[in-house]
N, C-alpha and C. Protein backbone atom coordinates (compact mmCIF):
# COMPACT_ATOMS: atom_id res chain seq x y z
N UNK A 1 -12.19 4.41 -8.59
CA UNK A 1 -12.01 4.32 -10.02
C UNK A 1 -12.30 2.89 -10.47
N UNK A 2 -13.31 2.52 -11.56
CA UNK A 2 -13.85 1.68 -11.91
C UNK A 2 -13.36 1.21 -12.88
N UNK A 3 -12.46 0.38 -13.17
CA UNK A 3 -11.85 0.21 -14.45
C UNK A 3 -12.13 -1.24 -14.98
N UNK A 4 -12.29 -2.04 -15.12
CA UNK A 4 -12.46 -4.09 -15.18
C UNK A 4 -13.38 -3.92 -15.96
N UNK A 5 -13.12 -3.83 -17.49
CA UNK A 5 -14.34 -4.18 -18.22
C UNK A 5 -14.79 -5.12 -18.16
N UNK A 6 -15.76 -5.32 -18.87
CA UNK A 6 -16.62 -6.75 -19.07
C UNK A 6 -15.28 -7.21 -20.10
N UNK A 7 -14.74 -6.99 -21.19
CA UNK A 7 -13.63 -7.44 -21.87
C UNK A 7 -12.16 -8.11 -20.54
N UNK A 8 -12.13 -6.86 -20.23
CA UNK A 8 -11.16 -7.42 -19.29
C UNK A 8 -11.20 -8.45 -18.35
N UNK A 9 -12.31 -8.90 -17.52
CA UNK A 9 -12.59 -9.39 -17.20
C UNK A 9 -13.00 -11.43 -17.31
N UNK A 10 -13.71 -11.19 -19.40
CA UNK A 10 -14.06 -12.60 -19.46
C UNK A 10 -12.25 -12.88 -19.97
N UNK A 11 -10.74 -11.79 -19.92
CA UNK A 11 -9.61 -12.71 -20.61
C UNK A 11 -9.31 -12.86 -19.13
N UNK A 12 -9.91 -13.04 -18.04
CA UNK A 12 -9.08 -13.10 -16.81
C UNK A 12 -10.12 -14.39 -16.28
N UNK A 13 -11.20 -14.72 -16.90
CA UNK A 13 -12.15 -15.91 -16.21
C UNK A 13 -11.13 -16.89 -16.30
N UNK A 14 -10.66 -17.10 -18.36
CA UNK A 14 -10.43 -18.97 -17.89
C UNK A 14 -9.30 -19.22 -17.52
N UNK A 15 -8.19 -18.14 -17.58
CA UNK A 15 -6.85 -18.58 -16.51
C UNK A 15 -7.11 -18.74 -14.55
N UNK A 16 -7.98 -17.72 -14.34
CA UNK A 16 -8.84 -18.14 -13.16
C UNK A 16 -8.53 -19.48 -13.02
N UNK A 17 -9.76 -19.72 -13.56
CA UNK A 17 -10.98 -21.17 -13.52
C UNK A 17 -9.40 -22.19 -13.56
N UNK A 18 -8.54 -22.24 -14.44
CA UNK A 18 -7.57 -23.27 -14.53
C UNK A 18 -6.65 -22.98 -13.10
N UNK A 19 -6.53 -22.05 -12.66
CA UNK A 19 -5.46 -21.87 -11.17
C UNK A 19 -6.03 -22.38 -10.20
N UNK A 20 -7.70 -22.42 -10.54
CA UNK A 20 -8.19 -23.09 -9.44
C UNK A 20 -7.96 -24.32 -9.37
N UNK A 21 -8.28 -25.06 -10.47
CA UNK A 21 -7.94 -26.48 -11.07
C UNK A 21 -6.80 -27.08 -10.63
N UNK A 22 -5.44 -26.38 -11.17
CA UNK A 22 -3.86 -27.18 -11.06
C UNK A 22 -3.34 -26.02 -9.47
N UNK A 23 -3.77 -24.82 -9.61
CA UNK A 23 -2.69 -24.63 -8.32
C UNK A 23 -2.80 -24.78 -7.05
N UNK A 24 -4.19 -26.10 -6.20
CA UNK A 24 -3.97 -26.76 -5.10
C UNK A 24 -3.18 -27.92 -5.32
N UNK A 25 -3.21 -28.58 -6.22
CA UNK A 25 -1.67 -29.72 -6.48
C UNK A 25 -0.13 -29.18 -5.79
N UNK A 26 -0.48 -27.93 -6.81
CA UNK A 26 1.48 -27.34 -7.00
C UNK A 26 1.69 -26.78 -6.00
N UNK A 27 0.62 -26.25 -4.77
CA UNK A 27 1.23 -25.64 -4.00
C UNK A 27 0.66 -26.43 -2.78
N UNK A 28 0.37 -27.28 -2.50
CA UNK A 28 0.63 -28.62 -1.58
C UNK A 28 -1.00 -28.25 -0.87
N UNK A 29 -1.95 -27.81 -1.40
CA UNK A 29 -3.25 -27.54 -0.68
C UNK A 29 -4.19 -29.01 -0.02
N UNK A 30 -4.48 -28.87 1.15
CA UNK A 30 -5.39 -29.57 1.63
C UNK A 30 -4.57 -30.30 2.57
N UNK A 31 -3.72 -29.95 3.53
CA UNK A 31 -2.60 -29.96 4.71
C UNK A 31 -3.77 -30.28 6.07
N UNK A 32 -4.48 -29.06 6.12
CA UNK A 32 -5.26 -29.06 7.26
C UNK A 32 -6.33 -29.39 7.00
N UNK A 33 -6.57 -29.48 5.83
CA UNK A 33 -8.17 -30.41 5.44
C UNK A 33 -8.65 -30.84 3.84
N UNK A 34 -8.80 -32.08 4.12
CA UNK A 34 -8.28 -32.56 2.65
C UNK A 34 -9.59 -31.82 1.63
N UNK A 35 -10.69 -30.83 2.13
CA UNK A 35 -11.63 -30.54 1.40
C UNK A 35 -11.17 -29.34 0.88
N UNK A 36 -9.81 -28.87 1.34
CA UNK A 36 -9.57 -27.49 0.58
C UNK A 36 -9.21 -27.71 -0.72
N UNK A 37 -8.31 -28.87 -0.73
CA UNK A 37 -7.97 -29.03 -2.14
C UNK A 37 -8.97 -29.79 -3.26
N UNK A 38 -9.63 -30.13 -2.79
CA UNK A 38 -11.54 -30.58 -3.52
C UNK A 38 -11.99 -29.13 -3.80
N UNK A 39 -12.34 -28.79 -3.11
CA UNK A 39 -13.24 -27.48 -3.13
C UNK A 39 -12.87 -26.51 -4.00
N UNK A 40 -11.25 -26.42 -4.09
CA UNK A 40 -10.74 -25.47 -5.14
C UNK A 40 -11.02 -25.99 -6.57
N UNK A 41 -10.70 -27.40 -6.82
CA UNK A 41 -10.98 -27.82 -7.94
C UNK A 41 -12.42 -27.90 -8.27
N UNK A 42 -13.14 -28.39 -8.10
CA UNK A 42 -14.61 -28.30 -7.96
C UNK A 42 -15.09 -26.50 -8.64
N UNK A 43 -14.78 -25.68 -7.91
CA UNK A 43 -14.90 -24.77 -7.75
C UNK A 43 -14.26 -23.99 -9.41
N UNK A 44 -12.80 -24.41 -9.86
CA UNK A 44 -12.33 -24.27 -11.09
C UNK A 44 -13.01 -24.66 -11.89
N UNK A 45 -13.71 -25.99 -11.64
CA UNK A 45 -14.33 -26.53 -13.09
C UNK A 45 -15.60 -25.80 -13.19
N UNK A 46 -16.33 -25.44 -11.97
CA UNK A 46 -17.25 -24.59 -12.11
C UNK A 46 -17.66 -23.25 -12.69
N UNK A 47 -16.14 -22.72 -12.52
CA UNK A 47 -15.78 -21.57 -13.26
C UNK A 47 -15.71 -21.35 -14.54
N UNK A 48 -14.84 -22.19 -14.71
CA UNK A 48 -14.87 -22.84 -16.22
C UNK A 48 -16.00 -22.85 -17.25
N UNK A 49 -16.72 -23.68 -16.65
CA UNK A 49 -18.35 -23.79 -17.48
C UNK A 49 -19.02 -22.50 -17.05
N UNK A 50 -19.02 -22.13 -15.97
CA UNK A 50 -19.52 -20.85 -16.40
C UNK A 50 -19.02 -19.85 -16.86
N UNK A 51 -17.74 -19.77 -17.45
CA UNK A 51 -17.18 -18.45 -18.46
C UNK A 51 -17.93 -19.28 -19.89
N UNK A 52 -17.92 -20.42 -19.88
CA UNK A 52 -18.16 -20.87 -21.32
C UNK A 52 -19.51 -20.54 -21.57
N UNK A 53 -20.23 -20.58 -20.62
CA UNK A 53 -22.16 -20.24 -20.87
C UNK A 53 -21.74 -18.30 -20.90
N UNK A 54 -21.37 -18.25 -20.00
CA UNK A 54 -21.63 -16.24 -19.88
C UNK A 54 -21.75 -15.86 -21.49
N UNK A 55 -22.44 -14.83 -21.64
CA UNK A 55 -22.67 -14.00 -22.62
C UNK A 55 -21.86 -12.78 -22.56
N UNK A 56 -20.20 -13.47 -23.10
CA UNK A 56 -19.68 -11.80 -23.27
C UNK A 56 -18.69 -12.59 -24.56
N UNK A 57 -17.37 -11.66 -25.27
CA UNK A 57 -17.11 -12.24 -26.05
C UNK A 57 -16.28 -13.39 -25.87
N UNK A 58 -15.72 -14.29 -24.73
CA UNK A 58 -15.05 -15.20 -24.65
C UNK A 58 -16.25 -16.11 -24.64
N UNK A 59 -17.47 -15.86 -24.08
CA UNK A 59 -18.42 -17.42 -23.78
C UNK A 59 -18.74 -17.92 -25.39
N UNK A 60 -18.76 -18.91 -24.81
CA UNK A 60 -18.83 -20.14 -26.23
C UNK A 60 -20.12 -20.53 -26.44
N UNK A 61 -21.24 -20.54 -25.43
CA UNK A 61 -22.36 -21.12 -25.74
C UNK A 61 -23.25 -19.51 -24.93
N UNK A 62 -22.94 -18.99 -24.48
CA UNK A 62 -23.48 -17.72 -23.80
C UNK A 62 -25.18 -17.14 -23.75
N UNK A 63 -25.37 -18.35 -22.61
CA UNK A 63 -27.03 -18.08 -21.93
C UNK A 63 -27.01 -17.62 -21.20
N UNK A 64 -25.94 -17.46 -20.00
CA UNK A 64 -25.81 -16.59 -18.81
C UNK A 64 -25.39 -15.34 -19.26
N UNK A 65 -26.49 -14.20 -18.15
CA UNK A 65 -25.79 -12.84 -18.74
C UNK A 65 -24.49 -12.48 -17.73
N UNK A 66 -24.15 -11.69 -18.46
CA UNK A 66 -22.78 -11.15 -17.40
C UNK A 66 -23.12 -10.84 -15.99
N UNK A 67 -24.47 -10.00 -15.96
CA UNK A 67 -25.07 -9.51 -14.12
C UNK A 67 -24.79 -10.77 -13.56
N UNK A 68 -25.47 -12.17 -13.65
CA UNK A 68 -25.66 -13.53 -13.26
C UNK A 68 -24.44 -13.61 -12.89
N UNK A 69 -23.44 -14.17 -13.66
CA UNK A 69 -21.49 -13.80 -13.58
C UNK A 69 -21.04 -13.24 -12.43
N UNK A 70 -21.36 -11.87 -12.99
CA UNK A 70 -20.71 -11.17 -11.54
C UNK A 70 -21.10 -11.55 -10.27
N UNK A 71 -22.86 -11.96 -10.24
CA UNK A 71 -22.71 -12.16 -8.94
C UNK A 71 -22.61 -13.55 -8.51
N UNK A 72 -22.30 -14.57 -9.43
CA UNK A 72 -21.64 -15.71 -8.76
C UNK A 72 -20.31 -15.54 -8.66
N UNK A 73 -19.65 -14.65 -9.36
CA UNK A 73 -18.39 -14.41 -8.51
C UNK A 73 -18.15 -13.82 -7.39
N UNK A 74 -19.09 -13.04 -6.80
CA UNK A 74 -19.56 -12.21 -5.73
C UNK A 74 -19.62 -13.41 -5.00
N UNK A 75 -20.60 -14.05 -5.10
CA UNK A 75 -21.06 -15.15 -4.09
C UNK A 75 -19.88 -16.20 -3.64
N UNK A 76 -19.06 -16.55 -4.71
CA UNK A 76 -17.89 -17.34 -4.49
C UNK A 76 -16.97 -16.43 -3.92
N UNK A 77 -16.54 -15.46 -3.87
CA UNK A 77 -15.79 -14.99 -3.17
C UNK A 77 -15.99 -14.77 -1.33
N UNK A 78 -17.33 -14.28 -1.01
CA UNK A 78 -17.78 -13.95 0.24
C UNK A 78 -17.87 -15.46 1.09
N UNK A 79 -17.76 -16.71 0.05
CA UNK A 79 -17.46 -18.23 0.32
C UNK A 79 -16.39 -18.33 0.73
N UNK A 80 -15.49 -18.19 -0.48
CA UNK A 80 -14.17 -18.21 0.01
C UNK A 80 -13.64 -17.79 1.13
N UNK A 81 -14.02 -16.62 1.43
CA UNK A 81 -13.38 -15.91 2.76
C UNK A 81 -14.01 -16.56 3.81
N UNK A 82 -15.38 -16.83 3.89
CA UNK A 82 -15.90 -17.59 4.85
C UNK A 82 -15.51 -18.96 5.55
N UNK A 83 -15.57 -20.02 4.29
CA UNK A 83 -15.20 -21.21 4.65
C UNK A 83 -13.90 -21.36 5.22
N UNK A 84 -12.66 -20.90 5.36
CA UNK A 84 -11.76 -21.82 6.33
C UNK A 84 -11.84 -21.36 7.37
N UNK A 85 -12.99 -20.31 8.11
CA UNK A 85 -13.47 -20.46 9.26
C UNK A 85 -14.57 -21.83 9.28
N UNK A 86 -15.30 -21.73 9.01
CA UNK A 86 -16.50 -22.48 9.19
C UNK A 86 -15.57 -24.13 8.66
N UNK A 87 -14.98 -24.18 7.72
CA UNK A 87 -13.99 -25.63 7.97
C UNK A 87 -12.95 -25.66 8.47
N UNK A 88 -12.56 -24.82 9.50
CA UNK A 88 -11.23 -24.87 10.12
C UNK A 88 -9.64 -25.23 9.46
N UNK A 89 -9.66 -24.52 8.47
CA UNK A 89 -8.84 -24.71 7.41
C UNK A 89 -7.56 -23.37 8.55
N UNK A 90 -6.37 -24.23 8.19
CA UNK A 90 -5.16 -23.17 9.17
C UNK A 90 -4.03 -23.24 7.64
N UNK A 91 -3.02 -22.60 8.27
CA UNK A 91 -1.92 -22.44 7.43
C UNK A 91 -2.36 -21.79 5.86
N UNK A 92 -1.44 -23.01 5.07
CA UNK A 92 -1.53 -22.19 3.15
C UNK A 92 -2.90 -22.20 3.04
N UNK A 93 -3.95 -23.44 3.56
CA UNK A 93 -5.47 -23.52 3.45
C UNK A 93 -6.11 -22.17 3.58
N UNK A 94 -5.87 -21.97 4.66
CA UNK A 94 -7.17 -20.68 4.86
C UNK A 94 -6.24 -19.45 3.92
N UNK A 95 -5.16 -19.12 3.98
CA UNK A 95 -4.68 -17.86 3.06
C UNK A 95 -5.27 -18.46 1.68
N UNK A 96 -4.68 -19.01 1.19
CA UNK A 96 -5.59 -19.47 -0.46
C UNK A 96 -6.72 -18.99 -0.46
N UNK A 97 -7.61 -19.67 0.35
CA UNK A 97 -8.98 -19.25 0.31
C UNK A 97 -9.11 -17.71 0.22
N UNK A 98 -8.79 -17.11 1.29
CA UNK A 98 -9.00 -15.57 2.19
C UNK A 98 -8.50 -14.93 0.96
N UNK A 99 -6.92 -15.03 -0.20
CA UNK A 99 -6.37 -14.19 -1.06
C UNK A 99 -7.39 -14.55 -2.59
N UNK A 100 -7.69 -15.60 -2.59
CA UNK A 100 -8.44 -15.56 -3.86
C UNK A 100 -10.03 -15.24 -3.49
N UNK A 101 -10.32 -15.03 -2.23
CA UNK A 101 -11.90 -14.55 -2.08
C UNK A 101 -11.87 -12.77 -2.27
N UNK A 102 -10.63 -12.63 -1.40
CA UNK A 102 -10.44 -10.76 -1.96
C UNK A 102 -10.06 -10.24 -2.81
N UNK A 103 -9.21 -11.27 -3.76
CA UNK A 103 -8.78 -10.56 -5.24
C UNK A 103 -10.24 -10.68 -5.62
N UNK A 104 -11.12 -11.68 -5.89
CA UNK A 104 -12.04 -11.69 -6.50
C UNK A 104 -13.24 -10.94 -5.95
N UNK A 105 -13.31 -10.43 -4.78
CA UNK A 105 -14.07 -9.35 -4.41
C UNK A 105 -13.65 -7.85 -5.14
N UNK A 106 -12.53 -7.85 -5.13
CA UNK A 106 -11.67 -6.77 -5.24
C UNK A 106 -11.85 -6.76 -7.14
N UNK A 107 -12.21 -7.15 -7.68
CA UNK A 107 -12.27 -7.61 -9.19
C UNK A 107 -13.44 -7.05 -9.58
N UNK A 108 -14.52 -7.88 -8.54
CA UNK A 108 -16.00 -7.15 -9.30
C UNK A 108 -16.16 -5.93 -8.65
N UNK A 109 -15.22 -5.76 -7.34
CA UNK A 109 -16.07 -4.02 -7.20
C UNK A 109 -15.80 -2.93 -8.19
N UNK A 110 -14.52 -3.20 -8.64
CA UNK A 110 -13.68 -2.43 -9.05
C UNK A 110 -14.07 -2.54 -11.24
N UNK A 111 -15.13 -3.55 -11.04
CA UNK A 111 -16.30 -3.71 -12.58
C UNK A 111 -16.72 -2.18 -12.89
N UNK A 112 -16.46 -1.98 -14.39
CA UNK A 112 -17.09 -0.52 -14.60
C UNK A 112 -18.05 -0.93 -15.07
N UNK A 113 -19.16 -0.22 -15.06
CA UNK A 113 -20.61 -0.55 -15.46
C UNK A 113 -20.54 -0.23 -16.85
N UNK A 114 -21.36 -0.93 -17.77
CA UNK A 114 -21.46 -1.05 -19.37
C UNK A 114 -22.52 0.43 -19.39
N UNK A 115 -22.10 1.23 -20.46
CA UNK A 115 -23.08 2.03 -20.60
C UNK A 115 -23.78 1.85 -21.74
């Protein structure tokens, strides 16, 4: 069952994009490697600007189409899960990564297609 509109979806980008931002601070990220807590932020602000370019009704300047969107969230997610193998990220590091790469997998599969 396909439910995540494109609506639903751009009111869930910029609280995203900001958890990425403030919640490696609050929850003590970058223990086992100080690039987890870079990478998340980096990664927020990136988000960020790109909900603001997407073309749905939250984007503000909206040149990117939503397909583009989805699949850089696609792509950031299959990252996420990847990297604290490939950076040897242990403990809260690699779960952060691994839980926000599968919610956000788990987000676009679960995208209903615009008819």
């Amino acid at each position: 069952m396909k439910f995540v509109t494109k609506r639903i979806h751009a009111f869930l980008d910029y609280p995203v994009a900001i958890a990425l931002i403030v919640l490696p601070f609050l929850i003590g990220l970058g223990e086992s490697n100080s690039i987890a807590l870079y990478l998340s932020v980096v990664t927020g602000v990136a988000a960020f600007v790109l909900t603001i370019l997407t073309d749905h009704h939250l984007g503000v300047i909206k040149v990117l189409s939503y397909k583009l969107h989805l699949t850089v969230d696609f792509l950031v997610a299959i990252a996420f899960i990847i990297v604290p193998f490939v950076l040897s990220f242990k403990g809260i590091d690699a779960w952060y990564y691994w839980v926000n790469g599968a919610t956000v997998l788990t987000v676009v599969s679960l995208h209903k297609p615009e008819v």
